[in-house]
C-alpha atoms as a PDB file:
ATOM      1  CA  UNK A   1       0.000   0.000   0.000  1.00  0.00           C
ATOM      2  CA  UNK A   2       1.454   3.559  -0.627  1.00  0.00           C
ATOM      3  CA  UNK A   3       2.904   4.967   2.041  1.00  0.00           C
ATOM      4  CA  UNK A   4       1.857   8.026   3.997  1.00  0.00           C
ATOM      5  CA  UNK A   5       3.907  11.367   3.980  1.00  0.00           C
ATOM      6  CA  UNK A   6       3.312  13.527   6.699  1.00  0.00           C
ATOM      7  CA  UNK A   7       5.086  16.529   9.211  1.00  0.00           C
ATOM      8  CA  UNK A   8       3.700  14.845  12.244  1.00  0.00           C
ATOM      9  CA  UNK A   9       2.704  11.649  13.637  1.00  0.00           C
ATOM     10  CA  UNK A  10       0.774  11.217  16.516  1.00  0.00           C
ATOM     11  CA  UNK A  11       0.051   8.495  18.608  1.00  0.00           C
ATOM     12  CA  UNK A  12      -2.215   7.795  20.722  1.00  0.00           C
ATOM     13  CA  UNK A  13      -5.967   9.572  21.189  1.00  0.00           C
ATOM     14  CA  UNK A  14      -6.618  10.383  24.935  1.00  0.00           C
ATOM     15  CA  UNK A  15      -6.244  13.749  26.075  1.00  0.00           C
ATOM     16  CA  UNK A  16      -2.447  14.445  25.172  1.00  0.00           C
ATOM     17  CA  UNK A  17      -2.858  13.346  22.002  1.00  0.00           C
ATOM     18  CA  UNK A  18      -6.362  15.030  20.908  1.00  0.00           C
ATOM     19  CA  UNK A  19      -5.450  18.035  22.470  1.00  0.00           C
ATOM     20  CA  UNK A  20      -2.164  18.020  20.640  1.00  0.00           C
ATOM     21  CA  UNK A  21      -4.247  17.587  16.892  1.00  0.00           C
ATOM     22  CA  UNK A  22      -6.137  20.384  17.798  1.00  0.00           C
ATOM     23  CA  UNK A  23      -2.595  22.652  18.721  1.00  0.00           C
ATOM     24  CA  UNK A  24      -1.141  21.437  15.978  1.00  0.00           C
ATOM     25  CA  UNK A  25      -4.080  21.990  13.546  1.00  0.00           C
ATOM     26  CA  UNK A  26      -4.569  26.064  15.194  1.00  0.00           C
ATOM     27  CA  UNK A  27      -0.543  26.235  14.101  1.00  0.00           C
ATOM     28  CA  UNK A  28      -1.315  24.816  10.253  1.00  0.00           C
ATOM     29  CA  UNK A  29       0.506  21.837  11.071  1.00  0.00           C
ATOM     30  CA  UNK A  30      -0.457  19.088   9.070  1.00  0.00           C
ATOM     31  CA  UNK A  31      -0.472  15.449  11.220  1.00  0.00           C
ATOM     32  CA  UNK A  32      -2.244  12.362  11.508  1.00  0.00           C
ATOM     33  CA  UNK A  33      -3.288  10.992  15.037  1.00  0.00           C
ATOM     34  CA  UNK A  34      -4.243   7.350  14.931  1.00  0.00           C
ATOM     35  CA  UNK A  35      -5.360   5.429  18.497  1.00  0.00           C
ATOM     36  CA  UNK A  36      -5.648   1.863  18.867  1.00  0.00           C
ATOM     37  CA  UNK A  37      -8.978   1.774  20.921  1.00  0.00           C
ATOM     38  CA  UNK A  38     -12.362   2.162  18.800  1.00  0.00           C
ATOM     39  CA  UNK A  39     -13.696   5.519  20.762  1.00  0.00           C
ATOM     40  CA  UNK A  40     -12.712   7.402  23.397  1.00  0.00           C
ATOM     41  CA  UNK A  41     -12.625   6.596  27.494  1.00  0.00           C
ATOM     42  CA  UNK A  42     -15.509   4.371  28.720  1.00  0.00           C
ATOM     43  CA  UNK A  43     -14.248   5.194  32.191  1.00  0.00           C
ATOM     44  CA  UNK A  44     -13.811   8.105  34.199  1.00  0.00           C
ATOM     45  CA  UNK A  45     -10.019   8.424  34.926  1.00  0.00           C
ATOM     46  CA  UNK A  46      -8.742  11.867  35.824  1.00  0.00           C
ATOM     47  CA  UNK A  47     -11.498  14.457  36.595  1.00  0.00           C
ATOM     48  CA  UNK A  48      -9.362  17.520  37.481  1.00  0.00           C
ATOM     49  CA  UNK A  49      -8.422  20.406  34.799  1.00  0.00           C
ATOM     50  CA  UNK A  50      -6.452  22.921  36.784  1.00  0.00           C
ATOM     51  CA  UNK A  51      -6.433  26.618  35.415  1.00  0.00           C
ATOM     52  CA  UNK A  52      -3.243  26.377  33.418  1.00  0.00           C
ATOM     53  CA  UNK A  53      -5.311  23.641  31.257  1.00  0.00           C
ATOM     54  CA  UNK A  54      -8.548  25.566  31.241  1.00  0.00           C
ATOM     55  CA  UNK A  55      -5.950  29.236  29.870  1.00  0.00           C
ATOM     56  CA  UNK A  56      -4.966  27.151  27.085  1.00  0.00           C
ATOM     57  CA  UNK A  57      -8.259  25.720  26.304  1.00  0.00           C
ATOM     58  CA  UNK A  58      -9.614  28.933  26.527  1.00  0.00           C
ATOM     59  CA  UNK A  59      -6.914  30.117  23.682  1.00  0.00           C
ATOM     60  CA  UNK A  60      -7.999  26.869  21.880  1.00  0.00           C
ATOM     61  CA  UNK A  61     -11.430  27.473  21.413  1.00  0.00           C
ATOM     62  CA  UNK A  62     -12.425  24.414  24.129  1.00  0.00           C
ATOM     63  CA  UNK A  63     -13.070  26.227  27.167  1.00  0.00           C
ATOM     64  CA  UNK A  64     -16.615  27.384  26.409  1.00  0.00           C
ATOM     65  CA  UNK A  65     -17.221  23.902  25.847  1.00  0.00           C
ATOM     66  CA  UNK A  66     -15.887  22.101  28.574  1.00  0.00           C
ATOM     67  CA  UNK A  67     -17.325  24.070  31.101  1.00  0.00           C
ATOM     68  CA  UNK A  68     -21.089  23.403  29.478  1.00  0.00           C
ATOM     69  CA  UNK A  69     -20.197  19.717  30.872  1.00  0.00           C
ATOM     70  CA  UNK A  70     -17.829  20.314  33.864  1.00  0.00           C
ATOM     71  CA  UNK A  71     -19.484  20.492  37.288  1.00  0.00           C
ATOM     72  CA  UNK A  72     -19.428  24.301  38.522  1.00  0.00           C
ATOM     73  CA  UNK A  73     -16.878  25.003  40.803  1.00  0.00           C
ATOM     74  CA  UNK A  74     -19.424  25.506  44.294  1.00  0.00           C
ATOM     75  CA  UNK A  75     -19.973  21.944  43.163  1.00  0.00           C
ATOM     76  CA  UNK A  76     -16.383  20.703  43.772  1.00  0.00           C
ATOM     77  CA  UNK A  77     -14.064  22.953  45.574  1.00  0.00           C
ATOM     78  CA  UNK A  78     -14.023  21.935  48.768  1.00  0.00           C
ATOM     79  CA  UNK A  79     -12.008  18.520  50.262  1.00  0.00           C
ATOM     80  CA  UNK A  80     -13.869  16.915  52.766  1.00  0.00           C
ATOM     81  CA  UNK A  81     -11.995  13.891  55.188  1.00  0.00           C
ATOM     82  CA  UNK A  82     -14.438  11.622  57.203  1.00  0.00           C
ATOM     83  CA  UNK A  83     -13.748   8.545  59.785  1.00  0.00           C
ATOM     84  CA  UNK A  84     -15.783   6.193  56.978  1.00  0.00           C
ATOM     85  CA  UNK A  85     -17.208   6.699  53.854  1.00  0.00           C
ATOM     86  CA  UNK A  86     -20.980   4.847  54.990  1.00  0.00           C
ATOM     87  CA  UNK A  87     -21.898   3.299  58.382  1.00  0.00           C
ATOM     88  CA  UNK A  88     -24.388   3.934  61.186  1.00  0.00           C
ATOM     89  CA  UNK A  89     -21.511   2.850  64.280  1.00  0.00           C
ATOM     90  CA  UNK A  90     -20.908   5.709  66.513  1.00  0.00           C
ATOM     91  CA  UNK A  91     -17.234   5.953  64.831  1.00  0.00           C
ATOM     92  CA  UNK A  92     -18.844   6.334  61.105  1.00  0.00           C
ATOM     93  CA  UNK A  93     -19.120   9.148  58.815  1.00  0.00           C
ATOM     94  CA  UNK A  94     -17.293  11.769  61.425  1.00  0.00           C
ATOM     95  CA  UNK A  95     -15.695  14.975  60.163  1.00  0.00           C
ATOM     96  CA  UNK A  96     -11.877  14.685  60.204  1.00  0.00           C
ATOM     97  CA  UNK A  97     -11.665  17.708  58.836  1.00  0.00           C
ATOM     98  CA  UNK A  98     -12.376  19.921  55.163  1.00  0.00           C
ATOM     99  CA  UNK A  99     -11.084  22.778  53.914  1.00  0.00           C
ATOM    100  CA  UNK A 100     -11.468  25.248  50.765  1.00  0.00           C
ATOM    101  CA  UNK A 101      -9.795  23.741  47.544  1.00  0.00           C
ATOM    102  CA  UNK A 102      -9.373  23.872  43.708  1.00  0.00           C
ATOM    103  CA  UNK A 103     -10.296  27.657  43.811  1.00  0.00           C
ATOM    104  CA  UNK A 104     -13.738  27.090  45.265  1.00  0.00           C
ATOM    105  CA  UNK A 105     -14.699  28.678  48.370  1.00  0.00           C
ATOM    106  CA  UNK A 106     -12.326  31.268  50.080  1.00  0.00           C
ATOM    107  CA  UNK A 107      -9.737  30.705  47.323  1.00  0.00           C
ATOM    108  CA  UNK A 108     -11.787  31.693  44.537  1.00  0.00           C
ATOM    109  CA  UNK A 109     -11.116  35.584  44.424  1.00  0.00           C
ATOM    110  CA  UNK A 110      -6.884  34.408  44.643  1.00  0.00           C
ATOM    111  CA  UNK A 111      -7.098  31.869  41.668  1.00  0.00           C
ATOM    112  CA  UNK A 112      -9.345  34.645  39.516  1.00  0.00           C
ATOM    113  CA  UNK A 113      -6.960  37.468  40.125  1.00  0.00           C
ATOM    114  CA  UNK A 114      -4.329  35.519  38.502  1.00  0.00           C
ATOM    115  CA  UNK A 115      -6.037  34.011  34.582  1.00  0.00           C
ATOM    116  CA  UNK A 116      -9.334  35.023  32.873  1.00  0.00           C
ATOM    117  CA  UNK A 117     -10.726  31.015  33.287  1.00  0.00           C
ATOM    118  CA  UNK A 118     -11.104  29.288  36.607  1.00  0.00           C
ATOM    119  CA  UNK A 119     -10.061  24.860  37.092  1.00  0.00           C
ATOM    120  CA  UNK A 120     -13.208  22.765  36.053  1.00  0.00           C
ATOM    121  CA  UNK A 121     -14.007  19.352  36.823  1.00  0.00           C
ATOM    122  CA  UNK A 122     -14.703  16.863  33.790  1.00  0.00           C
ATOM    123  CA  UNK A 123     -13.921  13.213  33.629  1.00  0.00           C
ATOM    124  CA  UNK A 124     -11.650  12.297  30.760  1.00  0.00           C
ATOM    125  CA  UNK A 125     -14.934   9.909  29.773  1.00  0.00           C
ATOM    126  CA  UNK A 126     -16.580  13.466  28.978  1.00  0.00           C
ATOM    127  CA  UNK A 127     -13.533  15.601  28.101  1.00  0.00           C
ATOM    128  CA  UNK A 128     -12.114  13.360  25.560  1.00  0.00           C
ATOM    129  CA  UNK A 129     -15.477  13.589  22.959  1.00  0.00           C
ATOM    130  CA  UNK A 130     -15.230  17.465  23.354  1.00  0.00           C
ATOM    131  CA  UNK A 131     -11.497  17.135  22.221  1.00  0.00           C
ATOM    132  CA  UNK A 132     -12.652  14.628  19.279  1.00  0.00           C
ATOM    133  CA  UNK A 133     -14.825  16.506  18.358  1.00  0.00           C
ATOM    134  CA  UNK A 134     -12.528  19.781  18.145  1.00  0.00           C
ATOM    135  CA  UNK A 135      -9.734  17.588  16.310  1.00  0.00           C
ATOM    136  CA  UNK A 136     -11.529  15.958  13.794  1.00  0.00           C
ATOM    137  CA  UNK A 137     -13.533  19.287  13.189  1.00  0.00           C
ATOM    138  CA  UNK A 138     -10.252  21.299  12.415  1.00  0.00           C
ATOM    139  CA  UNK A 139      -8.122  17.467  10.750  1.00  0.00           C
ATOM    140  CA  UNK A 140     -11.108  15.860   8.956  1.00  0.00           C
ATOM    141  CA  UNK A 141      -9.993  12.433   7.855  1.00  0.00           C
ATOM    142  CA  UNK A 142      -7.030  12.380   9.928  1.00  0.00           C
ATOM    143  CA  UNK A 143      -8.071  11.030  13.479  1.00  0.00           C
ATOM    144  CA  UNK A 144      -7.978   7.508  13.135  1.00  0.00           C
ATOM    145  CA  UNK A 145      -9.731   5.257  15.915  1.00  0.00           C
ATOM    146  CA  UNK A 146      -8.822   1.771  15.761  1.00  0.00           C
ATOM    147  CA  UNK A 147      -5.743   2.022  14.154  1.00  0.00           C
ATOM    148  CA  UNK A 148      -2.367   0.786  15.883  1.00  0.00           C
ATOM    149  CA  UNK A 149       1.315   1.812  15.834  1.00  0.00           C
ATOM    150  CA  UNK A 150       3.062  -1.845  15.033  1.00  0.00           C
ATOM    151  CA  UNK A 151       6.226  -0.741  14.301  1.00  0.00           C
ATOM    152  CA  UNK A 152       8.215   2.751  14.009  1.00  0.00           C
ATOM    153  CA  UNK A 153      11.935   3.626  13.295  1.00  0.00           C
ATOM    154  CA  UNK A 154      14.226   6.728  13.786  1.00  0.00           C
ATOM    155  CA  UNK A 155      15.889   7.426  10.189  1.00  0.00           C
ATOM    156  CA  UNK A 156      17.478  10.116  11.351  1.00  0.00           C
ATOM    157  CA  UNK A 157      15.528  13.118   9.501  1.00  0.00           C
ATOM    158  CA  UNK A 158      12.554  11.198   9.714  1.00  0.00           C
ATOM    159  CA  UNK A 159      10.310   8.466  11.004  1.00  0.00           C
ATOM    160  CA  UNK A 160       9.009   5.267   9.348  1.00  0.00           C
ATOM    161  CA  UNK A 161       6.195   3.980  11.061  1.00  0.00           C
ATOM    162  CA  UNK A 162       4.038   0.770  10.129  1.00  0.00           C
ATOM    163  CA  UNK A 163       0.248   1.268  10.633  1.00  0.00           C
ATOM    164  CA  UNK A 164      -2.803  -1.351  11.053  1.00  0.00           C
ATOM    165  CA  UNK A 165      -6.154  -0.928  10.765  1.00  0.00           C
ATOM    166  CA  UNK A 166      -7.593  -3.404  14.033  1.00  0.00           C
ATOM    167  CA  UNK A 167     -10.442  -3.824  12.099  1.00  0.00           C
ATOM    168  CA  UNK A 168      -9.217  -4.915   8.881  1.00  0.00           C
ATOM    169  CA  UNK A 169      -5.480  -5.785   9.560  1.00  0.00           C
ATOM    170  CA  UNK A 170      -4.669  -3.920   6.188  1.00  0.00           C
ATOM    171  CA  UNK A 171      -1.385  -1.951   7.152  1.00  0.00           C
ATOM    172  CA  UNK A 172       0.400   0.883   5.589  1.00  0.00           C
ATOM    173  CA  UNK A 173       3.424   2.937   6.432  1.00  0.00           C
ATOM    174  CA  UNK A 174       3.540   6.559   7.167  1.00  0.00           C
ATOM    175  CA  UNK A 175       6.879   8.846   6.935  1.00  0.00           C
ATOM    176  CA  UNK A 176       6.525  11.456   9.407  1.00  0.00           C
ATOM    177  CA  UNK A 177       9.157  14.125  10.116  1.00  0.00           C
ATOM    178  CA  UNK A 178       8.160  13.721  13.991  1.00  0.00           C
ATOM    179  CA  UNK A 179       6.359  10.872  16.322  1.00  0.00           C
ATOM    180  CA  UNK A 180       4.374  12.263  19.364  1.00  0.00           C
ATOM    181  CA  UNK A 181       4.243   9.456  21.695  1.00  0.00           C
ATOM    182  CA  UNK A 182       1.085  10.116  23.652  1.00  0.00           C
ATOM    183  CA  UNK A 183       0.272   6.633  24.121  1.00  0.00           C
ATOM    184  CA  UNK A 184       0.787   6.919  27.968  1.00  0.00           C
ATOM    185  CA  UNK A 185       4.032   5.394  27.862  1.00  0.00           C
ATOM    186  CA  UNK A 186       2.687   1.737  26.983  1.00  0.00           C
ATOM    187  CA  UNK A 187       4.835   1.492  23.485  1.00  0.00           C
ATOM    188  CA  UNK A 188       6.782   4.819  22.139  1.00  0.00           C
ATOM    189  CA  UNK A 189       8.473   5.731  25.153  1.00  0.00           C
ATOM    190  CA  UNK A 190       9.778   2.324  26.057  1.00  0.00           C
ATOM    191  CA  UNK A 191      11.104   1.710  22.576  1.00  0.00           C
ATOM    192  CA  UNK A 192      13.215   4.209  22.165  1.00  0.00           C
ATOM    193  CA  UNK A 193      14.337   3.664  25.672  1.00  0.00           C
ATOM    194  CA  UNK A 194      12.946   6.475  27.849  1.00  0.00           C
ATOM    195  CA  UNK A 195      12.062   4.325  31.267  1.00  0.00           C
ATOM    196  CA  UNK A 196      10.108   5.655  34.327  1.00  0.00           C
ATOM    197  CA  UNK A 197      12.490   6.035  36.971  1.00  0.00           C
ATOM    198  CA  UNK A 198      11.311   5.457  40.790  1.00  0.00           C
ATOM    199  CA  UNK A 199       9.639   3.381  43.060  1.00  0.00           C
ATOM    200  CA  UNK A 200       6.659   2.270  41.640  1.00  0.00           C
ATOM    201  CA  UNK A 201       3.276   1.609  43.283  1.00  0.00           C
ATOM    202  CA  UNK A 202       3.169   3.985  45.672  1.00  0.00           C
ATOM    203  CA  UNK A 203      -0.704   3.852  46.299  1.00  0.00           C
ATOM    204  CA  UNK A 204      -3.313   1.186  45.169  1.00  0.00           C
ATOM    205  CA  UNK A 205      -6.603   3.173  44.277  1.00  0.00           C
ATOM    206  CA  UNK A 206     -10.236   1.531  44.026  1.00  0.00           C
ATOM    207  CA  UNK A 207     -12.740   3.478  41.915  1.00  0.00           C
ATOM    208  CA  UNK A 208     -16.195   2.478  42.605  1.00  0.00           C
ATOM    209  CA  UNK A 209     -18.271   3.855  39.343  1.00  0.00           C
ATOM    210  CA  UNK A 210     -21.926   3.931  39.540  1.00  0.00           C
ATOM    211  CA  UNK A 211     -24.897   5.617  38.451  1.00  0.00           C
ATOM    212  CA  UNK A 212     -27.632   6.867  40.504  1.00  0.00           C
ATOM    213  CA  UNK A 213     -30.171   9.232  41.319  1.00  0.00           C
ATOM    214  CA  UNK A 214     -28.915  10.969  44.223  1.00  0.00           C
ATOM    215  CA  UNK A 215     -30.718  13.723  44.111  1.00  0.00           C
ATOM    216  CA  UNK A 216     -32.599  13.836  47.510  1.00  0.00           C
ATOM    217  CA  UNK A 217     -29.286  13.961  49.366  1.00  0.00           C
ATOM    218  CA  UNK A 218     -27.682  16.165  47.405  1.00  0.00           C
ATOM    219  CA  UNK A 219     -30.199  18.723  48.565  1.00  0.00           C
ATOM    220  CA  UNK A 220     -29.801  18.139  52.183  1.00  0.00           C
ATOM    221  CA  UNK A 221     -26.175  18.517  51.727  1.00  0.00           C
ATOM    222  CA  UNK A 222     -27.010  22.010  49.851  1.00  0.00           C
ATOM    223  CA  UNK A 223     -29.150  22.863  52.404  1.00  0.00           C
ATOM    224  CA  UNK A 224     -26.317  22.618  55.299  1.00  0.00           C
ATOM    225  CA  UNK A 225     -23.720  24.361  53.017  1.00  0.00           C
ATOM    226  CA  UNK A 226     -21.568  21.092  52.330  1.00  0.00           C
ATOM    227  CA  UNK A 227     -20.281  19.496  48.965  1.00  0.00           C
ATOM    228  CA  UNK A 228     -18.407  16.716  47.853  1.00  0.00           C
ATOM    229  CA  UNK A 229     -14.630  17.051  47.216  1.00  0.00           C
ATOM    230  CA  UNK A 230     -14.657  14.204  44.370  1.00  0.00           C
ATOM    231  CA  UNK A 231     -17.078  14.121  41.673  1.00  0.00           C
ATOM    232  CA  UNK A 232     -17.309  11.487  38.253  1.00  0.00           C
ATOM    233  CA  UNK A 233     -20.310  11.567  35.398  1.00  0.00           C
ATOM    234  CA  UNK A 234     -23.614   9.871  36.116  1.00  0.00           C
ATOM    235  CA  UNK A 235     -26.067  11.547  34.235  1.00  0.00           C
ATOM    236  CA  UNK A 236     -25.044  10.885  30.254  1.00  0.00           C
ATOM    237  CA  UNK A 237     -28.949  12.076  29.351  1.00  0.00           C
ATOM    238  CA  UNK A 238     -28.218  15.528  31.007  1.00  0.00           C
ATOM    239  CA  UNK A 239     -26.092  18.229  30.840  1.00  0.00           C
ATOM    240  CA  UNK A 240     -24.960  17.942  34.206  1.00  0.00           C
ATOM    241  CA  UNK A 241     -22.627  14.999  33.747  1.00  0.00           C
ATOM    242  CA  UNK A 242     -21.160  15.292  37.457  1.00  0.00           C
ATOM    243  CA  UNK A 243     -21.881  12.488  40.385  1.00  0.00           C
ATOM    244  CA  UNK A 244     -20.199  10.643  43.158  1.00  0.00           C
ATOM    245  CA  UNK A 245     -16.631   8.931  43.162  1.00  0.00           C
ATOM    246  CA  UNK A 246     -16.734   6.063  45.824  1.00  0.00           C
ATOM    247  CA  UNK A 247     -19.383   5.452  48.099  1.00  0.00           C
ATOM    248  CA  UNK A 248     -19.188   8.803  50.128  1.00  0.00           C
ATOM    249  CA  UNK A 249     -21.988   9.081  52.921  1.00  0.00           C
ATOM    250  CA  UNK A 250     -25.383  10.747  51.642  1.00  0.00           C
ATOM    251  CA  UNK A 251     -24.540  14.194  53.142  1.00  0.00           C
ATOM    252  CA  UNK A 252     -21.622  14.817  51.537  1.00  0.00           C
ATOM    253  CA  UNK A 253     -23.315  15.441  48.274  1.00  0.00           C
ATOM    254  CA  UNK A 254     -24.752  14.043  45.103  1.00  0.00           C
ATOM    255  CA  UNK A 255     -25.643  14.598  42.016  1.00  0.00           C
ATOM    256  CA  UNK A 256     -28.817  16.187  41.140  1.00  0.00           C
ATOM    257  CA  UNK A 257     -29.774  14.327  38.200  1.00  0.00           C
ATOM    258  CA  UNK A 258     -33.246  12.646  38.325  1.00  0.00           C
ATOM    259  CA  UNK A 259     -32.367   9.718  36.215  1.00  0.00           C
ATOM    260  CA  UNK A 260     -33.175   6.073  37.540  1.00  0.00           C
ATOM    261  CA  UNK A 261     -29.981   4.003  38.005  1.00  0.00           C
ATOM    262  CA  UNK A 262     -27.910   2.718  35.114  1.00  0.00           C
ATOM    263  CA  UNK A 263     -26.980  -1.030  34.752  1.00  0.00           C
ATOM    264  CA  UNK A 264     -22.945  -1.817  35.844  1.00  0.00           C
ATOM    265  CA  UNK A 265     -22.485  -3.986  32.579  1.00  0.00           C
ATOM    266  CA  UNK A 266     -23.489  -5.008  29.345  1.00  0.00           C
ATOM    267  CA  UNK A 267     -23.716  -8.430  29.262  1.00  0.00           C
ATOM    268  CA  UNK A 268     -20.146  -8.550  27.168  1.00  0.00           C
ATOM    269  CA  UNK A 269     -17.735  -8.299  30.231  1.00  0.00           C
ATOM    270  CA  UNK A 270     -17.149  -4.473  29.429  1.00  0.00           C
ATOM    271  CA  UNK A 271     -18.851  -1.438  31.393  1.00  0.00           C
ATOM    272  CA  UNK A 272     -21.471   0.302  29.921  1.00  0.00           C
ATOM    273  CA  UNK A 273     -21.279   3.485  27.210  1.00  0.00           C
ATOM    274  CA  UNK A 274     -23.586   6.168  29.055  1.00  0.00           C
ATOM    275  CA  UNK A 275     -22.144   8.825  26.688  1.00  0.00           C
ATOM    276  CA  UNK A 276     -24.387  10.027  23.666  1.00  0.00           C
ATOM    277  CA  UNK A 277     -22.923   9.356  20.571  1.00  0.00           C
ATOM    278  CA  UNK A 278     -20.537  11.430  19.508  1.00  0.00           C
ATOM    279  CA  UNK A 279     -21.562  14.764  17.885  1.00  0.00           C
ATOM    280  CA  UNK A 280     -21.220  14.678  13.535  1.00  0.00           C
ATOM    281  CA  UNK A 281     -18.336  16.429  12.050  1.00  0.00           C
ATOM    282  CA  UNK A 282     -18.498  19.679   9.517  1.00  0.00           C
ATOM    283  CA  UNK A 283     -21.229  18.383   7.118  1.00  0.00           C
ATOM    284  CA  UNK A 284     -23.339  16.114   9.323  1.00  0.00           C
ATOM    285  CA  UNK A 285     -21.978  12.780   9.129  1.00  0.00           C
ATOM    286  CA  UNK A 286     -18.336  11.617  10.008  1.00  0.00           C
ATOM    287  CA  UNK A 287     -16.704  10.589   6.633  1.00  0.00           C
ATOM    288  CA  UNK A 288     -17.157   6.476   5.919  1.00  0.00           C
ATOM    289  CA  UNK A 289     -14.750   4.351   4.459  1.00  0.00           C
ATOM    290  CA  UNK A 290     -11.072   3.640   5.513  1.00  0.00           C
ATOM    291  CA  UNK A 291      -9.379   6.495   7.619  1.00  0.00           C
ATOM    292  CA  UNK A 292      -6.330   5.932   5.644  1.00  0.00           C
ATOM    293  CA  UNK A 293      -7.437   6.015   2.591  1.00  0.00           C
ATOM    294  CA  UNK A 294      -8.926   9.734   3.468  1.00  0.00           C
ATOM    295  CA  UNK A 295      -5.536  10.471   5.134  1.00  0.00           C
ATOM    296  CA  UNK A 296      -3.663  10.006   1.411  1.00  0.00           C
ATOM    297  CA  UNK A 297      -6.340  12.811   0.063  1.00  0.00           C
ATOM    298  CA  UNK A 298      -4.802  15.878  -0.738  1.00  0.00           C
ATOM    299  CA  UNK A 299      -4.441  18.381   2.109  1.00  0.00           C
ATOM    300  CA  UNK A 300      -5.667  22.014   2.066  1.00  0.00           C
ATOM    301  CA  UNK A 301      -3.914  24.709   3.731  1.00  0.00           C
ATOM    302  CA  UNK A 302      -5.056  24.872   7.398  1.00  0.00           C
ATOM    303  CA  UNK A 303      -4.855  28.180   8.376  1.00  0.00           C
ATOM    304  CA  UNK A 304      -4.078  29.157  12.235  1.00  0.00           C
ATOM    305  CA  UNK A 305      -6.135  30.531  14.348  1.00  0.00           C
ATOM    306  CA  UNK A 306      -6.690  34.112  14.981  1.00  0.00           C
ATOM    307  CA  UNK A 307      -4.412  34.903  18.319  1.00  0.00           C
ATOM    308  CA  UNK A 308      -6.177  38.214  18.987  1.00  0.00           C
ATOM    309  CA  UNK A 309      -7.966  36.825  22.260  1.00  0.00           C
ATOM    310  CA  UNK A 310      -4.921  34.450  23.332  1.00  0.00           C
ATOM    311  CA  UNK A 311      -3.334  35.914  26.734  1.00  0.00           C
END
């Protein structure tokens, strides 16, 4: 299959590497991003965009959108730690302590005097479609899902990388003048050698994911001025996509969506897909076919964005 010529190769479509098409694409950079997975995160994983993130988002175009989904700040900025998380024993569910955080509260005239957009709070199951979205909006063709890095080597002035297409298993080879390795560090980083130095496993972390209608507590815990330090999505159908992280006691907070509960599986061994589908790119649909056979169309200047409003 003919190869594929291009400035930059990226690899991997979480955060980094979405957020990375869309810098790239606002610089006229030409690039192709391809991810192994078939769709974004199915899981909540990190939650917390701190106000660095948010600036650049904001110069990005994102912002506006990621805080229509992010939980307000009120919602979140505030740590809260208790004896035990549920229990009716006369040790259970007692205040250890809590305190202002993230900008909420007390901090939230400090964190505004320094940038023009505050932290949010958006699970990477809800921030990675907005940054899909964004990429394949300003790269049509050029976001591959379900394609896999096999292969890759340094040429000196330029990269040779082999490509498959999960699906199919049809494979081509792309010449890029740079590799972004935002594949988390699974298969870029350790084969060119760069190793994670440090003890590892510091802390072992249990996520409990669920969704609920909480709603009835989280108005008590309104009503006594309290909220929950933690939050992850639980209402897909809304446009509050905030909830609970764990199984916190009912008065730290909830969310206030009025959706019954959602089922933990779906039969398959994999956790549900509460997320709506993914919004259509410029034209309605998202282009059919094989993404690498749109990748070898010719490419149109991509002009960068105007930097008028960028602090």
């Amino acid at each position: 299959m003919e190869a594929i010529e291009v400035p930059v190769l990226i690899v991997g479509g979480g955060g980094c590497g979405l957020s990375a098409s869309v810098f790239l694409s606002d610089q006229g950079v030409d690039h192709l991003l391809v991810e192994r997975h078939p769709d974004t995160s199915r899981i909540p994983k990190a939650h917390y965009l701190n106000q660095r993130t948010m600036e650049i988002f904001r110069q990005h175009g994102i912002a506006e959108d990621v805080l229509a989904e992010a939980a307000p700040l009120e919602m979140f900025g505030k740590v809260r730690w208790q004896t035990t998380l549920a229990g009716d024993g006369p040790m259970d569910r007692r205040l250890i302590h809590e305190m202002d955080a993230f900008g909420g509260g007390e901090l939230e005239e400090t964190y505004a005097a320094v940038g023009p957009v505050l932290p949010a709070k958006l699970p990477q199951m809800w921030l990675e479609p907005i940054l899909r979205r964004h990429a394949e909006q300003r790269n049509p063709g050029r976001i591959l899902f379900h394609h896999e890095l096999t292969t890759f080597s340094d040429e000196g002035d330029h990269v040779l990388a082999e490509l498959r297409n999960v699906e199919t298993g049809e494979t081509t080879t792309v010449k890029a003048q740079y590799l972004i390795g935002a594949d988390g560090g699974r298969f870029v980083g350790p084969a060119v050698g760069i190793e994670m130095q440090g003890p590892p496993g510091l802390v072992n972390t249990t996520t409990a994911y669920f969704s609920a209608d909480l709603s009835q507590w989280w108005r008590r815990a309104r009503s006594s001025r309290t909220s929950s330090a933690r939050r992850t999505p639980t209402s897909p159908a809304t446009s509050s996509r905030w909830g609970r992280v764990g199984a916190r006691p009912a008065s730290s907070g909830a969310c206030t969506s009025p959706r019954p509960a959602r089922p933990l599986g779906r039969g398959d061994g994999h956790p549900p897909d509460p997320r709506a589908p993914a919004p259509a790119g410029p034209g309605g649909d998202r282009p059919q076919g094989d993404g690498l056979d749109r990748a070898r169309a010719p490419r149109r200047p991509l002009p960068g964005r105007p930097r008028a409003d960028r602090r």
